[in-house]
PDB file of N, CA and C in Angstrom:
ATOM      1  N   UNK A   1       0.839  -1.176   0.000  1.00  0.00           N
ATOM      2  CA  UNK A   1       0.000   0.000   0.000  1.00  0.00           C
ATOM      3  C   UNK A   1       0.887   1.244   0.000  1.00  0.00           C
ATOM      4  N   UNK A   2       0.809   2.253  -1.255  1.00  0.00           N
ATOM      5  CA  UNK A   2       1.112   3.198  -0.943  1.00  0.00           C
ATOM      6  C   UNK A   2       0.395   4.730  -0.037  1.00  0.00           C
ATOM      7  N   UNK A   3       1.511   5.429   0.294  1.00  0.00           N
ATOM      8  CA  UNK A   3       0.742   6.699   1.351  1.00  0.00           C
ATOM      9  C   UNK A   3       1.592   7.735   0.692  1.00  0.00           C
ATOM     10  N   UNK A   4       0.608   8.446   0.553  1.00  0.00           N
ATOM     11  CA  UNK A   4       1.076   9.678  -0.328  1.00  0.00           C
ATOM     12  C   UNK A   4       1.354  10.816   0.778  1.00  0.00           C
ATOM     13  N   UNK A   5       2.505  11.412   1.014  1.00  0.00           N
ATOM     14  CA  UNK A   5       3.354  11.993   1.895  1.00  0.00           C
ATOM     15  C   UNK A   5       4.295  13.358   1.368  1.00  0.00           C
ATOM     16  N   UNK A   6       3.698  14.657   2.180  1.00  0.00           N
ATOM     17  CA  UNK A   6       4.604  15.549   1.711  1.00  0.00           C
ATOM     18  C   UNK A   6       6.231  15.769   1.525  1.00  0.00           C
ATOM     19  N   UNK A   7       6.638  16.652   0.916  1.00  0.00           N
ATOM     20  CA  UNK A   7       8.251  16.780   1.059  1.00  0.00           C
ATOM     21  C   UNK A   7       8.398  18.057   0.790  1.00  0.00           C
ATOM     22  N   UNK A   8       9.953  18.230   1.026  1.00  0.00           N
ATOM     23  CA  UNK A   8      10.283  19.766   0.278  1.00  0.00           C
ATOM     24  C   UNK A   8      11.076  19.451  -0.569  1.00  0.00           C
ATOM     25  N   UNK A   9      11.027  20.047  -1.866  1.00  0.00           N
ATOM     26  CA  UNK A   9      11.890  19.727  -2.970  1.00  0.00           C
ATOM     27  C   UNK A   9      13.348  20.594  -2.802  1.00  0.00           C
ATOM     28  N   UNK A  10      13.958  19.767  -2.731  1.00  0.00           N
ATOM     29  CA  UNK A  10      15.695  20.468  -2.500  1.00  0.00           C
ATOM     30  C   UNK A  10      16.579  20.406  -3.809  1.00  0.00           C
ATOM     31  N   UNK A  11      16.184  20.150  -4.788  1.00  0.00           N
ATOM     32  CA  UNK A  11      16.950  20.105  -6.123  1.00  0.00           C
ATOM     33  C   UNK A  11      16.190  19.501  -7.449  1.00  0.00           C
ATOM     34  N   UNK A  12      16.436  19.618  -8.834  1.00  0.00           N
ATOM     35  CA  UNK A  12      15.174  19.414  -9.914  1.00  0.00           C
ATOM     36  C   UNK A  12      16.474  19.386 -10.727  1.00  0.00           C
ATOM     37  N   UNK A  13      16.143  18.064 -10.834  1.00  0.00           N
ATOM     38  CA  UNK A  13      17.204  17.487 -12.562  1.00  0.00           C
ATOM     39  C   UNK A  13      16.244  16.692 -13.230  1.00  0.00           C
ATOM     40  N   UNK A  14      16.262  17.419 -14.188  1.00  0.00           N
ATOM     41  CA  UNK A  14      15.747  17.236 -15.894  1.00  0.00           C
ATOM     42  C   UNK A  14      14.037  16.656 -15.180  1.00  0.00           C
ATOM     43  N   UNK A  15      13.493  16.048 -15.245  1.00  0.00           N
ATOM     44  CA  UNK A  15      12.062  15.946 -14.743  1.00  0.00           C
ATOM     45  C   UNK A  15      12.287  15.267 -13.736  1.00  0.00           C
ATOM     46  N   UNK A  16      13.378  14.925 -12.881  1.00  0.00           N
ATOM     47  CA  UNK A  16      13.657  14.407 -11.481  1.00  0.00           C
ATOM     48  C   UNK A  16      13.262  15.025 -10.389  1.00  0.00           C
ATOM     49  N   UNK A  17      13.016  15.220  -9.365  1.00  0.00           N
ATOM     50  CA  UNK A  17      12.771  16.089  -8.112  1.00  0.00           C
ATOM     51  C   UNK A  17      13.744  15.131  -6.976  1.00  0.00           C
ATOM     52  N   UNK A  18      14.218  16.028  -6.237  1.00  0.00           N
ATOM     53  CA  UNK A  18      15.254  14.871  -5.112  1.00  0.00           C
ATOM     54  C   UNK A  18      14.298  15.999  -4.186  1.00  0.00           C
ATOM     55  N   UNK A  19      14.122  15.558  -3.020  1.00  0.00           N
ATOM     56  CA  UNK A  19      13.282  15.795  -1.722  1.00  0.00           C
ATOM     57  C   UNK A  19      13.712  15.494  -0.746  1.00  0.00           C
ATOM     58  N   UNK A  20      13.336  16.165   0.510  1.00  0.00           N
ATOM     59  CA  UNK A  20      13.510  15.603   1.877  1.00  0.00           C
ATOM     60  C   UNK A  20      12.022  15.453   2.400  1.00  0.00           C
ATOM     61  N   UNK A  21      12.136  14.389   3.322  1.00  0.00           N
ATOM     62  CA  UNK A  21      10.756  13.645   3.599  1.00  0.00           C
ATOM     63  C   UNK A  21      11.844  13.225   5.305  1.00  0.00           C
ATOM     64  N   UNK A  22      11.390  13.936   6.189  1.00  0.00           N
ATOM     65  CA  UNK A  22      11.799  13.705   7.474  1.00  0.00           C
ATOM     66  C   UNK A  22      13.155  13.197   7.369  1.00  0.00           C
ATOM     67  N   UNK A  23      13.762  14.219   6.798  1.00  0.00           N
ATOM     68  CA  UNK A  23      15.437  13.808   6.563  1.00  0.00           C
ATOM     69  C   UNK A  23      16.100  12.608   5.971  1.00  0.00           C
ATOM     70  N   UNK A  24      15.242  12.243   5.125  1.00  0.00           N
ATOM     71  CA  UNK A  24      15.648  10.886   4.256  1.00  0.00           C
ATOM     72  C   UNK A  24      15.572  11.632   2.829  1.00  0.00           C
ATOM     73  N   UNK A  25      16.368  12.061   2.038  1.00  0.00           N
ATOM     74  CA  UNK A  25      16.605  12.161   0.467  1.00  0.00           C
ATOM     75  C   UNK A  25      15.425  11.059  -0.308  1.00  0.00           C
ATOM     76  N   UNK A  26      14.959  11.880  -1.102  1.00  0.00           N
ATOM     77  CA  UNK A  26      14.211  10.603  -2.087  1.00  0.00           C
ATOM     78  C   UNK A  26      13.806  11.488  -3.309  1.00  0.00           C
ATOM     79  N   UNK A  27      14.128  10.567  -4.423  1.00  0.00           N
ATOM     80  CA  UNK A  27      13.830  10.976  -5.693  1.00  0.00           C
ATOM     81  C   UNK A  27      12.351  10.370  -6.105  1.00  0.00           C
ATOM     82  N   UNK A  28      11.879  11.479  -6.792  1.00  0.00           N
ATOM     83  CA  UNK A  28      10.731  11.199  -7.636  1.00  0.00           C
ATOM     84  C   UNK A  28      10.293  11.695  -8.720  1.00  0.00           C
ATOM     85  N   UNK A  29       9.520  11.344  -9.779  1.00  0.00           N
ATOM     86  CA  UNK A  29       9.401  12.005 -10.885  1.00  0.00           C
ATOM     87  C   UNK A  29       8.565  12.884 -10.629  1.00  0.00           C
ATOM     88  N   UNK A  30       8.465  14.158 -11.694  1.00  0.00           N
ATOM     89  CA  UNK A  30       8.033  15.581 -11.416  1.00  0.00           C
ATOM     90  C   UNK A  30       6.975  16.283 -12.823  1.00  0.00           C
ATOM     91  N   UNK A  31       7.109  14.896 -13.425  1.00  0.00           N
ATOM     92  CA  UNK A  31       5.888  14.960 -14.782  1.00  0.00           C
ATOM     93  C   UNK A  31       4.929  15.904 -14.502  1.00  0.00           C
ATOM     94  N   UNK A  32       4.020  15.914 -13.256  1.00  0.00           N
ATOM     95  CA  UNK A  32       3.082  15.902 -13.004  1.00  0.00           C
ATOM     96  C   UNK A  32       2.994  17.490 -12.240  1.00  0.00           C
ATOM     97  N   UNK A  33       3.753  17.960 -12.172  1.00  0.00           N
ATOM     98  CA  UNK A  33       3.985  18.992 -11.586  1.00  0.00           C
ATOM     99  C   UNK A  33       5.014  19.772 -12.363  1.00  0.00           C
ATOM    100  N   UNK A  34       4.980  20.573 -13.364  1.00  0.00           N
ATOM    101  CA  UNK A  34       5.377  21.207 -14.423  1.00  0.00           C
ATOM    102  C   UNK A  34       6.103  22.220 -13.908  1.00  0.00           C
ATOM    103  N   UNK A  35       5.745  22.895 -13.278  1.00  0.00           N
ATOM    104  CA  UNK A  35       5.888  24.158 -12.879  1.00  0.00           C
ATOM    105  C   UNK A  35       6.569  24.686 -11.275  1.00  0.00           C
ATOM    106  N   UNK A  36       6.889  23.143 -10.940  1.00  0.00           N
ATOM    107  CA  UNK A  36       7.733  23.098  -9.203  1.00  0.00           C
ATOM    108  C   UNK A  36       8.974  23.320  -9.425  1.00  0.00           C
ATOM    109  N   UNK A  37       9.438  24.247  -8.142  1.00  0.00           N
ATOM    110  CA  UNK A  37      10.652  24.933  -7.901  1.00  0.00           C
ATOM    111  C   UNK A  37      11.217  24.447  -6.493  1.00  0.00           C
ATOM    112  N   UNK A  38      12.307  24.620  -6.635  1.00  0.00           N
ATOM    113  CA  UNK A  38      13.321  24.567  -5.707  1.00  0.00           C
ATOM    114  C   UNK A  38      12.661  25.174  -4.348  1.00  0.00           C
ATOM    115  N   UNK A  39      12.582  24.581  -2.853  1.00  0.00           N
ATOM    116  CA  UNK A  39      11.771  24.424  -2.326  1.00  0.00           C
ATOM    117  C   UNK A  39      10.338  24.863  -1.477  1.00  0.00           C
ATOM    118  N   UNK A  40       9.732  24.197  -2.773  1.00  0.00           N
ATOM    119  CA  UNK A  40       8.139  24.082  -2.793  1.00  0.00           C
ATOM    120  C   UNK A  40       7.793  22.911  -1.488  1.00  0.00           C
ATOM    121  N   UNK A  41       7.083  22.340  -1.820  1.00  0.00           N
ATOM    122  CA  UNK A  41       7.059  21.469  -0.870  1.00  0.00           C
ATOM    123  C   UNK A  41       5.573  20.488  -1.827  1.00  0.00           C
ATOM    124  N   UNK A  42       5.904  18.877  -2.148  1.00  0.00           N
ATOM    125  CA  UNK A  42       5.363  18.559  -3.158  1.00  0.00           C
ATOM    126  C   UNK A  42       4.675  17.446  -2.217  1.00  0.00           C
ATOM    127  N   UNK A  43       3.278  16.810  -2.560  1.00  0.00           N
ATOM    128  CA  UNK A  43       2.690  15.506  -2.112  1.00  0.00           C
ATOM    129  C   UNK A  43       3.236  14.339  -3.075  1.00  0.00           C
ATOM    130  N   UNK A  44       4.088  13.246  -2.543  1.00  0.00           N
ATOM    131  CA  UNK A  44       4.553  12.006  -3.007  1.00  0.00           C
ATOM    132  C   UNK A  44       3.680  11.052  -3.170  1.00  0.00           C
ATOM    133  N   UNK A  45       3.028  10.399  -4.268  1.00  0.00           N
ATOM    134  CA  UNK A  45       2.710   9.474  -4.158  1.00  0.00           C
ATOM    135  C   UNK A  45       3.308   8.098  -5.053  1.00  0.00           C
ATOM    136  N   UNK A  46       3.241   7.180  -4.835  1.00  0.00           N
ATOM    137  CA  UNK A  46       4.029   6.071  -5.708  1.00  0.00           C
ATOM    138  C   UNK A  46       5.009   6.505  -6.444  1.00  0.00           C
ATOM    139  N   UNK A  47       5.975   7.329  -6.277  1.00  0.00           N
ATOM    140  CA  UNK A  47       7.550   7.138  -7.003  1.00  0.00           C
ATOM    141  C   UNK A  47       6.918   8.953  -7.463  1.00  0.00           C
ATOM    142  N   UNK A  48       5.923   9.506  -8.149  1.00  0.00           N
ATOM    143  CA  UNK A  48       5.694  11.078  -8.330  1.00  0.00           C
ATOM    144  C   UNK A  48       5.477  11.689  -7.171  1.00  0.00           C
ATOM    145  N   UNK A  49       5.678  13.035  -7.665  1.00  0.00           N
ATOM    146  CA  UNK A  49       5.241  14.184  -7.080  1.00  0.00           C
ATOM    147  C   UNK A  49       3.747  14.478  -7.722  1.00  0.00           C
ATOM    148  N   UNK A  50       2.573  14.481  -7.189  1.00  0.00           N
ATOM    149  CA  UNK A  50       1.082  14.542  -7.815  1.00  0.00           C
ATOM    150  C   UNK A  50       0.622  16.045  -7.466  1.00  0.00           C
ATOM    151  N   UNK A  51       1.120  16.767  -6.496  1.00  0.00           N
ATOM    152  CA  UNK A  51       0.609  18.182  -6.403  1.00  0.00           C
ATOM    153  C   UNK A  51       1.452  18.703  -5.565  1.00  0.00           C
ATOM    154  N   UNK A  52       1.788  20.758  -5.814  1.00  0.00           N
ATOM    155  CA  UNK A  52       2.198  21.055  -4.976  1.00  0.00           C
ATOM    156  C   UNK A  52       1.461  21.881  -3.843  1.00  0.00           C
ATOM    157  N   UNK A  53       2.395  21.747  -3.012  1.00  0.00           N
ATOM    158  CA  UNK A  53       1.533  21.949  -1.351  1.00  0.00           C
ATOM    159  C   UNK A  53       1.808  23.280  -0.956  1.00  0.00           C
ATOM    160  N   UNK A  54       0.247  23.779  -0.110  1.00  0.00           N
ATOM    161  CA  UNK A  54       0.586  25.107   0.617  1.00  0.00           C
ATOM    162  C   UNK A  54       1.684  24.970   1.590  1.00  0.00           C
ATOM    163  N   UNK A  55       2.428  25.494   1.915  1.00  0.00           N
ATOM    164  CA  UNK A  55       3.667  25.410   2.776  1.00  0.00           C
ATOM    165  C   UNK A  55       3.363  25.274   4.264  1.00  0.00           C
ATOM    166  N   UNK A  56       2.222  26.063   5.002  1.00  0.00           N
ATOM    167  CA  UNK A  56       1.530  25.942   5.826  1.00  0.00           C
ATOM    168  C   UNK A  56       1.333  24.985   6.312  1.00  0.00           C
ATOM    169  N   UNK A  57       0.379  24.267   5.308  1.00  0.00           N
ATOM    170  CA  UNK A  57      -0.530  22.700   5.376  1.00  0.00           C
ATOM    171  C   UNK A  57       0.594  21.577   5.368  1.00  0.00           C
ATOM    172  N   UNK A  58       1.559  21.762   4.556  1.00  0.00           N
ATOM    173  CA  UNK A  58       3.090  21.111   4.352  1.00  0.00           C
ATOM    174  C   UNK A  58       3.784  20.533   5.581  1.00  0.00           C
ATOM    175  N   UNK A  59       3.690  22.038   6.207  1.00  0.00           N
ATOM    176  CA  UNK A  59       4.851  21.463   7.325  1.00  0.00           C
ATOM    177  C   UNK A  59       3.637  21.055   8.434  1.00  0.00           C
ATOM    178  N   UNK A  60       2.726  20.831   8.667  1.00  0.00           N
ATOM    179  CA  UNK A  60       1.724  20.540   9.553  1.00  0.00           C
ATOM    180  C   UNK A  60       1.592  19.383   9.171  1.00  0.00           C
ATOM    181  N   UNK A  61       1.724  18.842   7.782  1.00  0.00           N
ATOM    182  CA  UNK A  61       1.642  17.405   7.331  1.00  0.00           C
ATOM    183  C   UNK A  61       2.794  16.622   8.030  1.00  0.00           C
ATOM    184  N   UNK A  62       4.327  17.489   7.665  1.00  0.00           N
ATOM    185  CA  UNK A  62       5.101  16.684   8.584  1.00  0.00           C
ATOM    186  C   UNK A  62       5.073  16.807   9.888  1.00  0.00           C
ATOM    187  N   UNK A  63       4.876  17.691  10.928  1.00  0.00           N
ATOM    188  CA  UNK A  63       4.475  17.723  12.257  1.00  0.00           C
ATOM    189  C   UNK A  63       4.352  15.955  12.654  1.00  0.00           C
ATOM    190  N   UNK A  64       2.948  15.886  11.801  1.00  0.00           N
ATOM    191  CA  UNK A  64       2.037  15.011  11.629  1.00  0.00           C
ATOM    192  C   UNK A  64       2.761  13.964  11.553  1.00  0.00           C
ATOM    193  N   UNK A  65       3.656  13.417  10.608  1.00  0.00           N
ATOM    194  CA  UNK A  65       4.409  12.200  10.171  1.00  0.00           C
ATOM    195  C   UNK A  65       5.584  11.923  11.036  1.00  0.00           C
ATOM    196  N   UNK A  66       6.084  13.410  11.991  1.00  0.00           N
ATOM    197  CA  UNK A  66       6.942  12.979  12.587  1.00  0.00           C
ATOM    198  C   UNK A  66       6.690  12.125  13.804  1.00  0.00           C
ATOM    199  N   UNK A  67       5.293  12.576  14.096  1.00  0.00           N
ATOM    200  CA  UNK A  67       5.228  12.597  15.763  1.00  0.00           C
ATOM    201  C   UNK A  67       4.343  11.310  15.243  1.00  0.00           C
ATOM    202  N   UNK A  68       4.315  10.464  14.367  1.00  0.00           N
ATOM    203  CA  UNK A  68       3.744   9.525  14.162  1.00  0.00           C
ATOM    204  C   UNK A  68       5.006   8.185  14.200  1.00  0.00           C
ATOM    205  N   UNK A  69       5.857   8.859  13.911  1.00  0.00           N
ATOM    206  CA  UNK A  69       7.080   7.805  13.509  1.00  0.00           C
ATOM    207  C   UNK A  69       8.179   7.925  14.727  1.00  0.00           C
ATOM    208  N   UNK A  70       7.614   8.576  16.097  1.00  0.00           N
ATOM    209  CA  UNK A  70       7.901   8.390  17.369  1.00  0.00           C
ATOM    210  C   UNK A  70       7.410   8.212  18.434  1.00  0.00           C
ATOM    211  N   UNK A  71       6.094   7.274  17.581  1.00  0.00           N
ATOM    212  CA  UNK A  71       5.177   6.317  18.316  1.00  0.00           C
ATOM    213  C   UNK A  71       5.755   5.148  18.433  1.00  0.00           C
ATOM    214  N   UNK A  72       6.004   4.637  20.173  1.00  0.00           N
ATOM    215  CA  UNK A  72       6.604   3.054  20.187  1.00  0.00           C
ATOM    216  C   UNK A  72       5.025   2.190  20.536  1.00  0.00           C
ATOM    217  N   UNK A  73       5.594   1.301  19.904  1.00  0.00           N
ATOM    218  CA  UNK A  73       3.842   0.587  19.819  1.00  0.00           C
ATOM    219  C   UNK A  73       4.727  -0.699  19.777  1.00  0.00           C
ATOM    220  N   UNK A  74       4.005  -1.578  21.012  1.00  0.00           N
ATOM    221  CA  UNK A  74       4.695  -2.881  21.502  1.00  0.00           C
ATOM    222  C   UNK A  74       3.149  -4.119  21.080  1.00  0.00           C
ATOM    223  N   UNK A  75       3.104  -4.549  20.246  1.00  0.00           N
ATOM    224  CA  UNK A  75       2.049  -5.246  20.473  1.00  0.00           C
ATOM    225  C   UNK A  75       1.906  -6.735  20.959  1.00  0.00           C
ATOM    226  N   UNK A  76       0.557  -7.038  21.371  1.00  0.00           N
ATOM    227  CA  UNK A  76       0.911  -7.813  22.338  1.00  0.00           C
ATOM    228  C   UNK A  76       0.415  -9.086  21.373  1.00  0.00           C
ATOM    229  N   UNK A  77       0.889 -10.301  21.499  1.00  0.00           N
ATOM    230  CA  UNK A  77       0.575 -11.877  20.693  1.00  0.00           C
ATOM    231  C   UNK A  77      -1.110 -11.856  21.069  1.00  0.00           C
ATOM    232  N   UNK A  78      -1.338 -11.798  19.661  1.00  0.00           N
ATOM    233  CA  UNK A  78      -2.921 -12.624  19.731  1.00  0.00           C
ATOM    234  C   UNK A  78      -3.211 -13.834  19.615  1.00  0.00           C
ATOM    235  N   UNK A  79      -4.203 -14.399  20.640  1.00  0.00           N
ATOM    236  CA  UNK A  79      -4.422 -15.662  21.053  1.00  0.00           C
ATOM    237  C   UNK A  79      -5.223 -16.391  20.450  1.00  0.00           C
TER     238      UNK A  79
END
């Protein structure tokens, strides 16, 4: 299953976009977004960039993803 997840675009080669996504680098294609600049802040989904994001809503998205991915969750054996 993919989850479509904001970023900020930190560099644009030839229809490439390289991004940061909670400090992990990731490339994606930028077809789809014609008109994105150096950092915008783009929604990822499956390997593209599908829209770009209010900057606002952006970083509230990552807020969101961070404080999600410093959830410890122990689960317990189901019986």
């Amino acid at each position: 299953m993919c989850i479509a997840h904001p970023a900020k675009v930190l560099e644009i080669k030839d229809k490439n976009i390289i991004c940061d996504f909670l400090g992990v680098a990731e490339v994606c294609v930028g077809d789809l977004c014609p008109t994105v600049e150096v950092g915008d802040y783009v929604l990822i989904h499956g390997g593209y960039a599908i829209e770009i994001l209010d900057p606002k809503e952006a970083e509230l998205s990552l807020e969101i993803f961070e404080e999600l991915s410093n959830i410890d969750i122990k689960a317990e054996p189901s019986l």
